[in-house]
N, C-alpha and C. Protein backbone atom coordinates (compact mmCIF):
# COMPACT_ATOMS: atom_id res chain seq x y z
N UNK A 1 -10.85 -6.89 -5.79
CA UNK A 1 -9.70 -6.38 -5.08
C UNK A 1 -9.92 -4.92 -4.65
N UNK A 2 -10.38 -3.96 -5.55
CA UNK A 2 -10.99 -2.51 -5.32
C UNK A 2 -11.89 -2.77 -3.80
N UNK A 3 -12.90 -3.42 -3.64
CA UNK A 3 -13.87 -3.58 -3.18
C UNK A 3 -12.86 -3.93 -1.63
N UNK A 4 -12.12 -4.59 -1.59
CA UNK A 4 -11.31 -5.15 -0.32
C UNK A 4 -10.72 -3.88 -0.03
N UNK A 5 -9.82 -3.21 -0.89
CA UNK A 5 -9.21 -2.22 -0.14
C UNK A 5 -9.69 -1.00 0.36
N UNK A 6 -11.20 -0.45 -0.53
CA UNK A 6 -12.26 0.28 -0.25
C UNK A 6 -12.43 -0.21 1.16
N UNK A 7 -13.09 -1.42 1.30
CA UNK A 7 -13.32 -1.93 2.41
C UNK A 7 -12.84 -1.52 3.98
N UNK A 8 -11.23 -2.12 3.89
CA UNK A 8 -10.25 -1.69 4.96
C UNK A 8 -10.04 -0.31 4.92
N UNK A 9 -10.13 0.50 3.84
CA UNK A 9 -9.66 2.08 4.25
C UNK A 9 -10.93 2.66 5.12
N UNK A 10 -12.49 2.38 4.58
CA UNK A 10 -13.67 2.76 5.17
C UNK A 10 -13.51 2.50 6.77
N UNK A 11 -13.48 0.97 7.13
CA UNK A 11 -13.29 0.22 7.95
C UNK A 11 -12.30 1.28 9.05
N UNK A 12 -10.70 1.76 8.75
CA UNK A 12 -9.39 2.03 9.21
C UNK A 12 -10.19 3.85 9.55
N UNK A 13 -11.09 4.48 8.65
CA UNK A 13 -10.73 5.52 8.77
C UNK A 13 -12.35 5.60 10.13
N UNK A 14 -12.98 4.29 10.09
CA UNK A 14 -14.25 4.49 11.28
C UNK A 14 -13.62 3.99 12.39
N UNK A 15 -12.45 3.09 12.35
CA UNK A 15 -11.64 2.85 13.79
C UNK A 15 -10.86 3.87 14.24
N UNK A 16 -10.56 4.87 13.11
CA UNK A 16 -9.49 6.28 13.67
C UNK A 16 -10.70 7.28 14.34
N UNK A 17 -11.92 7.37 13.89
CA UNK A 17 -12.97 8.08 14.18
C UNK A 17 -13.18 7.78 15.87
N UNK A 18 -13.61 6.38 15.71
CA UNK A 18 -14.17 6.19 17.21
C UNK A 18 -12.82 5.88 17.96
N UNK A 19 -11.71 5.85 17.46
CA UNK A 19 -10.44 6.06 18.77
C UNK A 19 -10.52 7.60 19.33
N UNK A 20 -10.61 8.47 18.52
CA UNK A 20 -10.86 9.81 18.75
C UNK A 20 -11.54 10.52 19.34
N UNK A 21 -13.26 9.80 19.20
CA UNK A 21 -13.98 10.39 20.33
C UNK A 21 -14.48 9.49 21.49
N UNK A 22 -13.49 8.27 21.77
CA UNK A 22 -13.59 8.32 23.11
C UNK A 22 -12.44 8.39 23.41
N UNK A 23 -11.13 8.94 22.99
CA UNK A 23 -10.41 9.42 23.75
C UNK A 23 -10.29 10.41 25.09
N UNK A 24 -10.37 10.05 26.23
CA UNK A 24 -10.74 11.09 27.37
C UNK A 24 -9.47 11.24 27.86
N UNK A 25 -7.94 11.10 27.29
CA UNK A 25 -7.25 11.66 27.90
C UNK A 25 -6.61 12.65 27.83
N UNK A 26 -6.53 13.71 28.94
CA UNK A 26 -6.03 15.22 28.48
C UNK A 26 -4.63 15.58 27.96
N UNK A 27 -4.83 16.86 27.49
CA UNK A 27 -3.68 16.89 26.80
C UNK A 27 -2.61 17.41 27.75
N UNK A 28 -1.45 17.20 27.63
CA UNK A 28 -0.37 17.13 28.57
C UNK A 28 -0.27 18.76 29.44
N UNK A 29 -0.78 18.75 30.55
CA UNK A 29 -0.60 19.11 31.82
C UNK A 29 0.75 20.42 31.65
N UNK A 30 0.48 21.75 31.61
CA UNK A 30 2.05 22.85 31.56
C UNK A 30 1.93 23.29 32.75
N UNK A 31 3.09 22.96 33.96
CA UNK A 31 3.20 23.69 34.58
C UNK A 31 3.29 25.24 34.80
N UNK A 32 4.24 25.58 33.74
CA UNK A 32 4.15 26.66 33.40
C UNK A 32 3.35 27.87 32.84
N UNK A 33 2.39 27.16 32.46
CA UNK A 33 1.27 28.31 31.47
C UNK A 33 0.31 27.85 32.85
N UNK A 34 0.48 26.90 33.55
CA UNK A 34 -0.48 27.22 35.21
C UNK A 34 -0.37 28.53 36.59
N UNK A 35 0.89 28.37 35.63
CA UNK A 35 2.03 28.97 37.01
C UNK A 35 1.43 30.55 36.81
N UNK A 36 2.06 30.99 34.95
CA UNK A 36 1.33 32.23 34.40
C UNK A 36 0.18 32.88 34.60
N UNK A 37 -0.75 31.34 34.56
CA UNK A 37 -2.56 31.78 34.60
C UNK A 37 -2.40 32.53 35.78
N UNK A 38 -2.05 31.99 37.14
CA UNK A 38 -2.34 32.17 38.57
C UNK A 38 -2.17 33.60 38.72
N UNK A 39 -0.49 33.87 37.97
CA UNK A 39 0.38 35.16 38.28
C UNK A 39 -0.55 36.36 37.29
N UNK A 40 -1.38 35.83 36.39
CA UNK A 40 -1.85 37.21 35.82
C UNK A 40 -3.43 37.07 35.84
N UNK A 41 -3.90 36.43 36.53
CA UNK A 41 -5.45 36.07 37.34
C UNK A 41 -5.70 37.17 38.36
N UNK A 42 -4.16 37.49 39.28
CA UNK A 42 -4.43 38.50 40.37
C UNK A 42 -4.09 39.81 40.10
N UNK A 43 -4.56 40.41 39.99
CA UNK A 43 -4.50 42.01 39.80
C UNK A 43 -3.35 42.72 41.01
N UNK A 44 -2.90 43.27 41.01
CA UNK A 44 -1.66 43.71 42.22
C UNK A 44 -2.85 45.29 42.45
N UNK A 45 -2.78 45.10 43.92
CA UNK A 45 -3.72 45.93 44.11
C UNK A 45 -2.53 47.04 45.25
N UNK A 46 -2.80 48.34 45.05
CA UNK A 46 -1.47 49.21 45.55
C UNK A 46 -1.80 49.04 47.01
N UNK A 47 -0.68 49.01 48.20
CA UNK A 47 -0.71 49.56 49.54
C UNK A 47 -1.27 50.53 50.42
N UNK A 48 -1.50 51.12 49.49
CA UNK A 48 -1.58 53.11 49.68
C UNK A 48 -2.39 53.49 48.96
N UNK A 49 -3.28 54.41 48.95
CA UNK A 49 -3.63 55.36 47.91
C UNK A 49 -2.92 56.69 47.90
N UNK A 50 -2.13 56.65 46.60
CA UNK A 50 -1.50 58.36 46.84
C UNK A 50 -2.36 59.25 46.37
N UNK A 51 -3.18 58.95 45.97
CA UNK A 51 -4.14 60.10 46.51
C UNK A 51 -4.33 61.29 47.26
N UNK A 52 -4.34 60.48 48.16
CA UNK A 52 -4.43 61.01 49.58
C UNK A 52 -3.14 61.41 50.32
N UNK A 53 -2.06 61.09 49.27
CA UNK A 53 -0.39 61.87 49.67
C UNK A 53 -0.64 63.27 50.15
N UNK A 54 -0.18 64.26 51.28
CA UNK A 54 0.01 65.44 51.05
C UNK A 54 1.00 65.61 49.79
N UNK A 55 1.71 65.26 49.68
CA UNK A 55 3.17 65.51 48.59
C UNK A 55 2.83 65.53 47.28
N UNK A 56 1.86 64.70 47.07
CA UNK A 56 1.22 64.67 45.57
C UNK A 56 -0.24 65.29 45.65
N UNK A 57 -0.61 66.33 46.28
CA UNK A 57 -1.74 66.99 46.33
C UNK A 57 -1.47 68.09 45.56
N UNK A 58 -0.57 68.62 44.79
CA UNK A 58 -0.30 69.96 44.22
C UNK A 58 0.08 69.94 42.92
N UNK A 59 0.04 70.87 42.07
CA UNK A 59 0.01 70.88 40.88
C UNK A 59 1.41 70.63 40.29
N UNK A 60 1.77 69.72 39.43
CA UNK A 60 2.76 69.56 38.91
C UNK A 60 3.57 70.68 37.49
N UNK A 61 4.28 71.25 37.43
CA UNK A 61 4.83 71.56 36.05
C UNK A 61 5.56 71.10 34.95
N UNK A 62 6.50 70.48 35.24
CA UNK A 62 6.97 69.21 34.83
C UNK A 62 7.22 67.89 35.32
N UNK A 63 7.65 67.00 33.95
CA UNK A 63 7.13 65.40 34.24
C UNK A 63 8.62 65.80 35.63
N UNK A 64 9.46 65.87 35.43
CA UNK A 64 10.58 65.99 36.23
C UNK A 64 10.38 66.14 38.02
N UNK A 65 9.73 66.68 38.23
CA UNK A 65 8.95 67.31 39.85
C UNK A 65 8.20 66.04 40.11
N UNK A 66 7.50 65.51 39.05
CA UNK A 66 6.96 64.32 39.39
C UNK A 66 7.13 63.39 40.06
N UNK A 67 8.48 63.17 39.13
CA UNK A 67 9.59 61.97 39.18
C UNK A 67 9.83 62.18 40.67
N UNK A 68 11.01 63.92 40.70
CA UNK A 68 11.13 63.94 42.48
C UNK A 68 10.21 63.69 43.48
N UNK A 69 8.88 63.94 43.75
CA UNK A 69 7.91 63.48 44.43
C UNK A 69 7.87 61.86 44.27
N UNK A 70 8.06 61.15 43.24
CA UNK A 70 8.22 60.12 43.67
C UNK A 70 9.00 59.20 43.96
N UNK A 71 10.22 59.54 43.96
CA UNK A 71 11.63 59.22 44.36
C UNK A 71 11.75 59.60 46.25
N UNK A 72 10.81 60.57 46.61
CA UNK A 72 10.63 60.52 47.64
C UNK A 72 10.81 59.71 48.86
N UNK A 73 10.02 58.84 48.37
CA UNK A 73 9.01 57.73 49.03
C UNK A 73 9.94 56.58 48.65
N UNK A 74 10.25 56.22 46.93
CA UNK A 74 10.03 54.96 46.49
C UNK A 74 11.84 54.98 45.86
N UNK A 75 12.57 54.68 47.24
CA UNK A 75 13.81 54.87 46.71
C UNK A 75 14.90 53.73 46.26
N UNK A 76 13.68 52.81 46.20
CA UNK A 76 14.77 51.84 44.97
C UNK A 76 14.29 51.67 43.86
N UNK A 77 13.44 52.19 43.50
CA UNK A 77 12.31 52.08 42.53
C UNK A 77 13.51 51.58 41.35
N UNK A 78 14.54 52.45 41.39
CA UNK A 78 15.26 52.10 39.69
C UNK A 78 15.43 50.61 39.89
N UNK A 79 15.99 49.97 40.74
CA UNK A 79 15.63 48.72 40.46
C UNK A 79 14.75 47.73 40.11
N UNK A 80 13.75 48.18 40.51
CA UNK A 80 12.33 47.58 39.78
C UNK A 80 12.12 47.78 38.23
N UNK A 81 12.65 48.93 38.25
CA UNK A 81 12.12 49.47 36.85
C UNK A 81 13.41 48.74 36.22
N UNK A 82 14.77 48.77 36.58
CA UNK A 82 15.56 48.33 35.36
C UNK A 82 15.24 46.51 34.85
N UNK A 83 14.41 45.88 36.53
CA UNK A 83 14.09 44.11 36.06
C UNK A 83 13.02 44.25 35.59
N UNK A 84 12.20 45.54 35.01
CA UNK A 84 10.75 45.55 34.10
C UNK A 84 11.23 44.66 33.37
N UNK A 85 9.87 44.51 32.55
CA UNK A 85 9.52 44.20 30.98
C UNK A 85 9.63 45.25 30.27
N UNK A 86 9.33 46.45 30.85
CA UNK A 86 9.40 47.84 30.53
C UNK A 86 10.84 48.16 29.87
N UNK A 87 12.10 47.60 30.30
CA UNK A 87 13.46 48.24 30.60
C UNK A 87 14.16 47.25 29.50
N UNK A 88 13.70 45.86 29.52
CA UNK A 88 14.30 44.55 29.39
C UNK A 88 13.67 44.55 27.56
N UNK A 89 12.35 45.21 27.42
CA UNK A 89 11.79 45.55 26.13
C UNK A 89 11.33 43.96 25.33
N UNK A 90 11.03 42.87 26.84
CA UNK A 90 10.45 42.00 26.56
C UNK A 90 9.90 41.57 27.32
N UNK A 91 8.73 40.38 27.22
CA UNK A 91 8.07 39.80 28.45
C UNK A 91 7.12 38.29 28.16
N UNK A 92 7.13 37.29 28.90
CA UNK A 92 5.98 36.60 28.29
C UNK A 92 5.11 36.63 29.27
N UNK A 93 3.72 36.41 28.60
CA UNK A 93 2.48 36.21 29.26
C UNK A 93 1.41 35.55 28.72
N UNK A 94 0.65 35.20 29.45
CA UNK A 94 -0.24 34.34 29.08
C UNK A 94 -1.41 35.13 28.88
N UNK A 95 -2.15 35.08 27.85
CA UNK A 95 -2.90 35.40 26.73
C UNK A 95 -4.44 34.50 26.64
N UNK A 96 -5.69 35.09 27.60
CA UNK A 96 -6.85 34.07 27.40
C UNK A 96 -6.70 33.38 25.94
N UNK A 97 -7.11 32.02 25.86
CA UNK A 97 -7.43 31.85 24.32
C UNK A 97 -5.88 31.43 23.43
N UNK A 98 -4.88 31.61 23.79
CA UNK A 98 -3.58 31.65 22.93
C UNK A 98 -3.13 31.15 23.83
N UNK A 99 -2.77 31.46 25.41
CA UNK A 99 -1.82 30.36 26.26
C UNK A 99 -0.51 31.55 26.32
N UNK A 100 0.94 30.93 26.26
CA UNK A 100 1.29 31.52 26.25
C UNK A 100 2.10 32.66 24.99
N UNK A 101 2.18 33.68 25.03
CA UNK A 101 2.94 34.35 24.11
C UNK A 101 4.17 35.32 24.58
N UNK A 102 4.75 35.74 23.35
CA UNK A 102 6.15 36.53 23.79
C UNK A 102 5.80 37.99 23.38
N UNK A 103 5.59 39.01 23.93
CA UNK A 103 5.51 40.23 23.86
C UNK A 103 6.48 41.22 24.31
N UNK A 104 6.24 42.59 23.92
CA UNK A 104 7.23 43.44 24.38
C UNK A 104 8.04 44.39 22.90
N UNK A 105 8.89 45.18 22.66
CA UNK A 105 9.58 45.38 21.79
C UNK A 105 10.40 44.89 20.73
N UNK A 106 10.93 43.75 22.01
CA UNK A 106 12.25 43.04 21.40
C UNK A 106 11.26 41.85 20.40
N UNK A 107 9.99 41.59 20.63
CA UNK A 107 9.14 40.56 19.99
C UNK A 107 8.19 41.11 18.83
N UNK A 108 7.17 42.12 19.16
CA UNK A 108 6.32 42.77 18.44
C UNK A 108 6.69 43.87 17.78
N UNK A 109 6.09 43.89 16.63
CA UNK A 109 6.56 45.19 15.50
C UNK A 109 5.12 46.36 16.30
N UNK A 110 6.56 47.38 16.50
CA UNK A 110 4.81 48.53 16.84
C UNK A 110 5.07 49.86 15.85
N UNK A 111 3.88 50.00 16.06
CA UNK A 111 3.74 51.12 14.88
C UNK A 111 4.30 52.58 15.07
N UNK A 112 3.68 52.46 16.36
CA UNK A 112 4.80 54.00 16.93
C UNK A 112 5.91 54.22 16.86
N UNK A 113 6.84 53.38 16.89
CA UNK A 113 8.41 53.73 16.76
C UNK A 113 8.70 53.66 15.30
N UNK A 114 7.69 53.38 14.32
CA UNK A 114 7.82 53.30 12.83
C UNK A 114 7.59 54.27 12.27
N UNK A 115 6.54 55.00 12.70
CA UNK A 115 5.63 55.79 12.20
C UNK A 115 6.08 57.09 12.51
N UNK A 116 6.83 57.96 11.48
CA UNK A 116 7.18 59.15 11.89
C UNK A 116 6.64 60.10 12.08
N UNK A 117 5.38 59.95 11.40
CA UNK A 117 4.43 61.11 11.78
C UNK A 117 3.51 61.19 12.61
N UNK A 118 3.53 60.13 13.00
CA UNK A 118 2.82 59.82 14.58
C UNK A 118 3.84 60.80 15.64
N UNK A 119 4.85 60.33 15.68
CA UNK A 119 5.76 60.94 16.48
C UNK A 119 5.80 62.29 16.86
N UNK A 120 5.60 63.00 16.22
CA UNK A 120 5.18 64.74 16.07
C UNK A 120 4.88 64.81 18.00
């Protein structure tokens, strides 16, 4: 009786084996982590080089002058910035190797806002 059920388990666990490697069908298709790949595959490459701005050719003193020089030009900018990831203090993205993940503030512990003596 040992010998029979030895038998069928040997038997059960070489039919689970070879179901396995000829299984050729893929694993279910994400639109979404396709959609991601595409959107963070392309690098956003700028319009302009400001560089070559007269307006930003001169020495800055504060971050503030900055800002005005670039409020200049880019006058809805706060809207961009308030639909960041930046603003929103979250974001997902897709991650070579991992697929997708959730990053940002509201997700990841960072050390800088912990760390008081970093802060200095």
């Amino acid at each position: 009786m040992k010998r029979v059920i030895a038998g069928i388990i040997v038997f059960s666990i070489f039919l689970l084996v070879l179901i396995h490697l000829f299984n050729t069908e893929d694993e279910y298709y994400n639109l979404k982590l396709e959609a991601l790949k595409q959107e963070y595959a392309i690098k956003p490459v700028p319009s302009i080089d400001h560089r070559k701005l007269p307006d930003l050719q001169r020495e800055f003193s504060t971050p503030q002058e900055v800002t005005e020089a670039c409020i200049a030009c880019h006058t809805e900018r706060h809207r961009e910035v308030m639909a960041s990831a930046h603003w929103n203090w979250e974001r997902v993205s897709y991650v070579e190797g991992r697929g997708l993940a959730a990053a940002g503030k509201k997700n990841v512990l960072n050390n800088f806002c912990l760390g008081a003596q970093s802060n200095e």
